[in-house]
N, C-alpha and C. Protein backbone atom coordinates (compact mmCIF):
# COMPACT_ATOMS: atom_id res chain seq x y z
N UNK A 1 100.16 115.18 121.46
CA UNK A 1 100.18 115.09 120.02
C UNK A 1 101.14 113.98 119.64
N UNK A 2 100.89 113.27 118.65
CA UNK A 2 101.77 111.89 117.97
C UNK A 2 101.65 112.61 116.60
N UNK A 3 102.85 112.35 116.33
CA UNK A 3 103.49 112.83 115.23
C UNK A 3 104.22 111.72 114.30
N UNK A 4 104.38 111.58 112.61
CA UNK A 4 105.12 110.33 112.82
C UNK A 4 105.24 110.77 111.16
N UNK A 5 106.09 110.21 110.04
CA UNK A 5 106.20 110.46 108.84
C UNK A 5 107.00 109.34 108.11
N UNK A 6 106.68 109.45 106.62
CA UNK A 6 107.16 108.38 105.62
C UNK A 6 107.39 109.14 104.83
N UNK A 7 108.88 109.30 104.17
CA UNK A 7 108.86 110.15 103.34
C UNK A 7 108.26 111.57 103.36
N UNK A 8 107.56 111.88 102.60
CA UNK A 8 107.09 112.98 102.34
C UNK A 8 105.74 113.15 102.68
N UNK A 9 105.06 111.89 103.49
CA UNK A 9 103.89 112.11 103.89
C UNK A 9 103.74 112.08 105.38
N UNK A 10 103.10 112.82 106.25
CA UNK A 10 102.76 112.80 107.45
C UNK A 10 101.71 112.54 108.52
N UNK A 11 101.75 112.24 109.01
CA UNK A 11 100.23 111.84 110.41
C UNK A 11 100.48 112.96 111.35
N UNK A 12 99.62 113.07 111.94
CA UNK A 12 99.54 113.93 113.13
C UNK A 12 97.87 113.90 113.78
N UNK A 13 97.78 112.89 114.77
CA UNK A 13 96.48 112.36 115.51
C UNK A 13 96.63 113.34 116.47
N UNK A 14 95.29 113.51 117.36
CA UNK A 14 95.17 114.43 118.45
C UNK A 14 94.50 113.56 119.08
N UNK A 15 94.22 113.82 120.46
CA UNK A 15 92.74 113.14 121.46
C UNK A 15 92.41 114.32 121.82
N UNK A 16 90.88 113.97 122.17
CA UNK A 16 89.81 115.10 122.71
C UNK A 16 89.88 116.05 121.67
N UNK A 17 89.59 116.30 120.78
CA UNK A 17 89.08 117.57 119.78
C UNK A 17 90.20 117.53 118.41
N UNK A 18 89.83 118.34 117.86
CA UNK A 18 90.80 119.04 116.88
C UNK A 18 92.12 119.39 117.19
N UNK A 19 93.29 120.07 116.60
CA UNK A 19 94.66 120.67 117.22
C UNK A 19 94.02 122.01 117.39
N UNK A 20 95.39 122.69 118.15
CA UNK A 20 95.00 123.27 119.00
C UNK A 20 95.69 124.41 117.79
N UNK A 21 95.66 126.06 118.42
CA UNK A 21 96.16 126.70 117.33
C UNK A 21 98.04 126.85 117.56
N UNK A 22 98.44 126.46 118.50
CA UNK A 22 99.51 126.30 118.83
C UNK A 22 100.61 125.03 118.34
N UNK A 23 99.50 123.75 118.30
CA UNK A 23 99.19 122.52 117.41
C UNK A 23 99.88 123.09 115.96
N UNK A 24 98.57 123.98 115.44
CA UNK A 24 98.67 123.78 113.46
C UNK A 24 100.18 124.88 113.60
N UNK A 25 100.54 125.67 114.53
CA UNK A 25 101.57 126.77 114.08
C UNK A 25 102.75 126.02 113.89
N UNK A 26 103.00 124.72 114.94
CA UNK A 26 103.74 124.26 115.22
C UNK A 26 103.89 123.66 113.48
N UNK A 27 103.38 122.49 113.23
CA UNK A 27 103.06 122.10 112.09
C UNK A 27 103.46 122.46 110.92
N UNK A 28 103.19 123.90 110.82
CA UNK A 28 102.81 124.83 109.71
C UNK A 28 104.37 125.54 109.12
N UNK A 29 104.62 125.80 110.19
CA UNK A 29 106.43 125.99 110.60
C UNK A 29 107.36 125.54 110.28
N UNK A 30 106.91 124.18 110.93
CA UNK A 30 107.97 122.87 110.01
C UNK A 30 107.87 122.45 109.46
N UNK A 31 106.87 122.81 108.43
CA UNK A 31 106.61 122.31 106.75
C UNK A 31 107.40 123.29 106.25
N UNK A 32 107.32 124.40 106.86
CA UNK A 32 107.82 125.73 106.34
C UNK A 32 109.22 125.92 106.64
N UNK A 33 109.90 125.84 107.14
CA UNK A 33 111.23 125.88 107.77
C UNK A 33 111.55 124.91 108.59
N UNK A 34 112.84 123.90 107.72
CA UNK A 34 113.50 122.78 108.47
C UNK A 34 115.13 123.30 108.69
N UNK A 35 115.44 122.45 109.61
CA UNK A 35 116.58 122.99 110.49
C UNK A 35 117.45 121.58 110.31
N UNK A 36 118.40 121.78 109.15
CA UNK A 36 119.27 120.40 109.18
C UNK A 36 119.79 120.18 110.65
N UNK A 37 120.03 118.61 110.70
CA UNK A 37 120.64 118.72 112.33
C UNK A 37 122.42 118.35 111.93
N UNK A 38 122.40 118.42 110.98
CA UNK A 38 124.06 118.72 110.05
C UNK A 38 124.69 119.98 109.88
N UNK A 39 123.78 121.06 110.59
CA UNK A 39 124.13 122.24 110.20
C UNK A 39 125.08 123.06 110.90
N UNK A 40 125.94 123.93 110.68
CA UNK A 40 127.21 124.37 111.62
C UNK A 40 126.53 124.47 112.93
N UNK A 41 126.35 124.35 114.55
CA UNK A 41 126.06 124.70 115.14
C UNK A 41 125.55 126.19 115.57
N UNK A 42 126.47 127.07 115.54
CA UNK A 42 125.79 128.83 115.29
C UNK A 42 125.07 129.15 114.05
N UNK A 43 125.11 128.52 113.46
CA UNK A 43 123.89 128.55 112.29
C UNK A 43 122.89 127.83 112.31
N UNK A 44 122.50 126.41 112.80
CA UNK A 44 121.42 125.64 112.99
C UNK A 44 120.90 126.66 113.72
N UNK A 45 121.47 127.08 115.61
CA UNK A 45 120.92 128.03 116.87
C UNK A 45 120.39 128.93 115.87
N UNK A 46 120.78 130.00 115.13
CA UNK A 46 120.30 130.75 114.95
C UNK A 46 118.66 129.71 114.00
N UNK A 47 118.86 129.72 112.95
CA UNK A 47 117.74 128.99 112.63
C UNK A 47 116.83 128.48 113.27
N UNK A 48 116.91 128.16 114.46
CA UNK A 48 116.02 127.09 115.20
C UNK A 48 115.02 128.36 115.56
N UNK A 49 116.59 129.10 116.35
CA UNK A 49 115.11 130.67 117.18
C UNK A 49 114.51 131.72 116.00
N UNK A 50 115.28 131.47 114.56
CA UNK A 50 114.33 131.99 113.75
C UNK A 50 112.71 131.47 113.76
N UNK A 51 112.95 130.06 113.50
CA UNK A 51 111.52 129.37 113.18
C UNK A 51 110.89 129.24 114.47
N UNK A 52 111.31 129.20 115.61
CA UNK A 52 110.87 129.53 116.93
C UNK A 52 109.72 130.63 116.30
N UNK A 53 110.42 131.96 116.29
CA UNK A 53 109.81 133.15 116.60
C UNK A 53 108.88 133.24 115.21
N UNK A 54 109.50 133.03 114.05
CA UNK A 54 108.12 132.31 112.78
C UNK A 54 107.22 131.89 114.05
N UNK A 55 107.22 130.71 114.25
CA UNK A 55 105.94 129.89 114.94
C UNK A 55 105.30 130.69 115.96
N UNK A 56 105.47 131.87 116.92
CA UNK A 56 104.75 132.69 117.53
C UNK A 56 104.13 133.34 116.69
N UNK A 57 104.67 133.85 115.62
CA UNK A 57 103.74 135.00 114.30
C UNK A 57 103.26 134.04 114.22
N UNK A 58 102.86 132.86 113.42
CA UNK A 58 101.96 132.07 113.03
C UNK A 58 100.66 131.95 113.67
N UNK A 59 101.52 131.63 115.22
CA UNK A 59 100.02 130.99 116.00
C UNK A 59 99.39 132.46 116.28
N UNK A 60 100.20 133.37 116.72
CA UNK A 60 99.39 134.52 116.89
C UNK A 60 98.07 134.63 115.48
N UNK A 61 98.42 134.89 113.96
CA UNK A 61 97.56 135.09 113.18
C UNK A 61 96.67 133.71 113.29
N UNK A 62 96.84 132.76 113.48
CA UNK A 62 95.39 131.56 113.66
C UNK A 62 94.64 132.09 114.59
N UNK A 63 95.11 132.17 115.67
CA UNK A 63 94.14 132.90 117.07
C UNK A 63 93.48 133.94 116.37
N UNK A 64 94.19 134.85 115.86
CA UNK A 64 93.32 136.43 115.07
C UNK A 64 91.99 135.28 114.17
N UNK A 65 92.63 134.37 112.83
CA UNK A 65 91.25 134.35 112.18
C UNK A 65 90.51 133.26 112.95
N UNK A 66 90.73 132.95 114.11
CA UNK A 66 90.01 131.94 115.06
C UNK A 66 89.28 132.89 115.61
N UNK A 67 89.57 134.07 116.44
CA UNK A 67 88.73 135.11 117.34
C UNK A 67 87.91 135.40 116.43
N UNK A 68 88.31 136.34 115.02
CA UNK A 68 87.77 137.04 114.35
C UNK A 68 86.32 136.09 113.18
N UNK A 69 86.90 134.41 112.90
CA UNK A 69 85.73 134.25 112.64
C UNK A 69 84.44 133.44 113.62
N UNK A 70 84.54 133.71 114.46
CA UNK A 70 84.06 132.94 115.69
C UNK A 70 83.02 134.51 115.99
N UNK A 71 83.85 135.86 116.00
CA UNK A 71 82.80 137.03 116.02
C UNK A 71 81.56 137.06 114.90
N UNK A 72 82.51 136.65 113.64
CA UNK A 72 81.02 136.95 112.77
C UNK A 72 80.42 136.31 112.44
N UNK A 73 80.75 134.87 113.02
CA UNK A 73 79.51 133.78 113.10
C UNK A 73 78.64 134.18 114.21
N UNK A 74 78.94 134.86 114.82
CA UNK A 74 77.87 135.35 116.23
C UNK A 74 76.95 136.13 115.60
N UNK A 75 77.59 137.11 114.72
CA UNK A 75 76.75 138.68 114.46
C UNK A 75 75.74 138.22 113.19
N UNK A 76 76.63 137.39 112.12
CA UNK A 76 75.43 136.19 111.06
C UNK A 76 74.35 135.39 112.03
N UNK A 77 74.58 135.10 113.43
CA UNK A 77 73.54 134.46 113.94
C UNK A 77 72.65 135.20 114.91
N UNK A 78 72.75 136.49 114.90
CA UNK A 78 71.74 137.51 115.31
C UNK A 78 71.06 137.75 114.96
């Protein structure tokens, strides 16, 4: 993944397919929670493994509506 930003706007190219759901959590996270790198040290750490463990909930629920709509496009195409 290449990643790259101006201001307030961002890129993010992939090769071979779309991102991955691990890809958008990542992403999604750090739109959502930034981690000054000015920040007291035991307070950045903690922050970081907050948004860490954010970004596992995340990717976990993409995988859910990834599994789940991938089933009922099957059962609509029965």
């Amino acid at each position: 993944m290449i990643s790259g930003s101006v201001g307030n706007a961002g890129v993010v190219i992939t090769s071979n397919g779309g991102h991955s759901a691990e890809q958008m959590a990542e992403l999604c996270t750090n739109r959502i929670i930034s981690v000054a790198h000015s920040a007291d040290p035991v307070i950045r750490q903690q922050a970081v493994e907050f948004r860490e463990n954010i970004q596992r909930v995340v990717k976990h629920y993409i995988e859910e509506a990834v599994r789940i709509d991938r089933a009922s496009r099957s059962i609509k195409e029965s």
